[in-house]
C-alpha atoms as a PDB file:
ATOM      1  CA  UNK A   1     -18.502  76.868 114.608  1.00  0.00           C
ATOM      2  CA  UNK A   2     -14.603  77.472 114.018  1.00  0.00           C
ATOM      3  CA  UNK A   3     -14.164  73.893 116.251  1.00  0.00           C
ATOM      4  CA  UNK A   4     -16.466  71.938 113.717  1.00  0.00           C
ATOM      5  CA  UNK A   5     -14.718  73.528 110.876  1.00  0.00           C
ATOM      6  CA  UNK A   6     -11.358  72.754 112.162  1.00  0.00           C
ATOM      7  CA  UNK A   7     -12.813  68.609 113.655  1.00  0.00           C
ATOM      8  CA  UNK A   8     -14.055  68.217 110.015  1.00  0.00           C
ATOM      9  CA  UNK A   9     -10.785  69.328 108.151  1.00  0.00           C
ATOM     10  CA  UNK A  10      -8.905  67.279 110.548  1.00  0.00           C
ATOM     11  CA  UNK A  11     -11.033  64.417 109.818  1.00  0.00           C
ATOM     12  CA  UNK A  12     -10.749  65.106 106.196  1.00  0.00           C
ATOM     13  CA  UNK A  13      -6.946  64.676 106.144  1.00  0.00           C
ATOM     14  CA  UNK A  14      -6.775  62.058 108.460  1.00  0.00           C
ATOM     15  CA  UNK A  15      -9.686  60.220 105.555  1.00  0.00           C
ATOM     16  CA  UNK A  16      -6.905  61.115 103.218  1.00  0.00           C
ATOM     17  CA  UNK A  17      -4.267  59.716 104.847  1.00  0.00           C
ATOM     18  CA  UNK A  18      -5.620  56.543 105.408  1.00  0.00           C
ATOM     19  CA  UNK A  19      -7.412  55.865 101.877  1.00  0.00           C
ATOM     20  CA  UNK A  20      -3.264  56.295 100.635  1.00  0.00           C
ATOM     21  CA  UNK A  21      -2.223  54.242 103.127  1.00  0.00           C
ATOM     22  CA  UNK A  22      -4.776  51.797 102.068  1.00  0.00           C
ATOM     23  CA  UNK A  23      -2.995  50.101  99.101  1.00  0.00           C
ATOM     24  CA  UNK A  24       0.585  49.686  98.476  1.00  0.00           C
ATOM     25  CA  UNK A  25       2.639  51.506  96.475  1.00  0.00           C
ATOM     26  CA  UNK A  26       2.961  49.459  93.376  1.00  0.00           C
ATOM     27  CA  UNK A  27      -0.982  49.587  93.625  1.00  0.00           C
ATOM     28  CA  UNK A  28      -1.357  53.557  93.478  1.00  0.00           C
ATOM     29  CA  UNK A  29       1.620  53.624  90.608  1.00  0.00           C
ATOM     30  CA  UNK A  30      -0.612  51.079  88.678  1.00  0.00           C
ATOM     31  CA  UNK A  31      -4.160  52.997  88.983  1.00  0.00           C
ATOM     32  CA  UNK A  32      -2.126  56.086  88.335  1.00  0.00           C
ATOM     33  CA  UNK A  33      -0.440  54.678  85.508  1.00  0.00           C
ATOM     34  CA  UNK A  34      -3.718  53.445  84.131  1.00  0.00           C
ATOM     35  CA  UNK A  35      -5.732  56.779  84.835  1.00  0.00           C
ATOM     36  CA  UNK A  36      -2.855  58.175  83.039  1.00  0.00           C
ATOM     37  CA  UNK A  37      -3.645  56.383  79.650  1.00  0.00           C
ATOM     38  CA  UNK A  38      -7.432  56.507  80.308  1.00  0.00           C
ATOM     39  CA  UNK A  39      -6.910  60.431  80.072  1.00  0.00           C
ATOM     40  CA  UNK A  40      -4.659  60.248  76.912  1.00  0.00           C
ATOM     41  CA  UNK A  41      -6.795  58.464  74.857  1.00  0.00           C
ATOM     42  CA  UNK A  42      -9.415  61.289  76.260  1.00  0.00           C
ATOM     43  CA  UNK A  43      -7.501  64.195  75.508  1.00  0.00           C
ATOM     44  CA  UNK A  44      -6.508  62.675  71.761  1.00  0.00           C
ATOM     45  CA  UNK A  45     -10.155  62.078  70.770  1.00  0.00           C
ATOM     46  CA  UNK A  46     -11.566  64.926  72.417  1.00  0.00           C
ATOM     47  CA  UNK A  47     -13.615  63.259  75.273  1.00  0.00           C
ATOM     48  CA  UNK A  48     -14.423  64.361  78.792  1.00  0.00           C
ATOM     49  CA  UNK A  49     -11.586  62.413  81.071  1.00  0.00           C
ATOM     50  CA  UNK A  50     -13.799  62.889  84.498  1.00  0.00           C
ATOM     51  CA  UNK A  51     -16.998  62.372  84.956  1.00  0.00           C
ATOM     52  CA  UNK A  52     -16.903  60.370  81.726  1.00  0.00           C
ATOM     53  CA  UNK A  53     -19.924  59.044  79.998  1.00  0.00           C
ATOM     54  CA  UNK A  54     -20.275  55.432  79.646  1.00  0.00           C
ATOM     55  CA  UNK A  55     -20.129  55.300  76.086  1.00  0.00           C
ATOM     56  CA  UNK A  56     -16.719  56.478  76.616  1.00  0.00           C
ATOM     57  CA  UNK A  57     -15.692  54.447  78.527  1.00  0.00           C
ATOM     58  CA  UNK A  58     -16.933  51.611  76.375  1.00  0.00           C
ATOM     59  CA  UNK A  59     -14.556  52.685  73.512  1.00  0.00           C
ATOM     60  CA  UNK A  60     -11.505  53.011  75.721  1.00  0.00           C
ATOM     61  CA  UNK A  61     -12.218  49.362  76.751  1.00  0.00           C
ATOM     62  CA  UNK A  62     -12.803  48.001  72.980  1.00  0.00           C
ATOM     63  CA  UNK A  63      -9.565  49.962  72.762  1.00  0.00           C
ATOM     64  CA  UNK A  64      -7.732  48.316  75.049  1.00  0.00           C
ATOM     65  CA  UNK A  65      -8.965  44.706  73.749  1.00  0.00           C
ATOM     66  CA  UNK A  66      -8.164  45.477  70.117  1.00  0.00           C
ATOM     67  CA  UNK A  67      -4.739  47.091  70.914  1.00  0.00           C
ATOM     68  CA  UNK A  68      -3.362  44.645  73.418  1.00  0.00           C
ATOM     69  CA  UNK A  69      -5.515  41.115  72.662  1.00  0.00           C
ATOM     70  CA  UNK A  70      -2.588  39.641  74.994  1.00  0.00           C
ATOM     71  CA  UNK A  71      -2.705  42.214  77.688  1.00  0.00           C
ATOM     72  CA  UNK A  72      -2.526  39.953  80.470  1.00  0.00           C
ATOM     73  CA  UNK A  73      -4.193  42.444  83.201  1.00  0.00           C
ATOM     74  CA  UNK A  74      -8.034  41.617  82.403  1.00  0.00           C
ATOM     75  CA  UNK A  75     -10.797  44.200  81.289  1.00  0.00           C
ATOM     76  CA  UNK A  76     -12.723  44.328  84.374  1.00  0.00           C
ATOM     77  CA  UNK A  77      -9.390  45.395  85.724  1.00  0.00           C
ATOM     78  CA  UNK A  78      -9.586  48.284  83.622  1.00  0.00           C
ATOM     79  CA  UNK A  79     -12.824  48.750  84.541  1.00  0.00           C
ATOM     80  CA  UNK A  80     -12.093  48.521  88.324  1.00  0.00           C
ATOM     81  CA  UNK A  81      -9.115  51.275  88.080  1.00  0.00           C
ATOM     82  CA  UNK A  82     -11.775  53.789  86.347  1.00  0.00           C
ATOM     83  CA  UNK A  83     -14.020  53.689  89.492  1.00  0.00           C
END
C-alpha cells in the first residue's frame, strides 16, 4: 500500500508540475491577476470567492462591462480565467 501511496503522490506533483509548465508566465500572472480582482470584488460585497454561484459571477461580469466599457480583454475572457 505505502508504494501506491508514494506512485500516486509522485504522480500528483509531477500533474502539478506540468499543468504550471503548461502556460507561460505572463499567462499565470494574468489569471492570477484576474482571480485576484474576482476575489476583491467578493470579499467587498460579501460573496463566496470559490465555489461561487453563478449569479455571482453574473454581477462581477456586468461589473466589469459597466466599469471598463473599453476594456479591451473581452468578457468571455473573464469568463474563461474564472474556470
Amino acid at each position: 500500500m505505502n508504494n501506491l501511496i508514494t506512485d500516486i503522490k509522485s504522480l500528483e506533483l509531477e500533474t502539478i508540475k506540468n499543468l504550471r509548465n503548461s502556460k507561460s508566465t505572463n499567462t499565470l500572472r494574468a489569471y492570477q491577476s484576474d482571480y485576484n480582482d474576482f476575489s476583491l470584488f467578493c470579499s467587498k460585497n460579501g460573496f463566496q470567492t470559490m465555489p461561487t454561484q453563478p449569479k455571482i459571477l453574473a454581477l462581477y461580469l456586468s461589473l466589469i462591462h459597466i466599469s471598463e466599457p473599453t476594456r479591451r480583454t473581452p468578457i468571455s475572457y473573464a469568463v474563461f480565467c474564472l474556470k
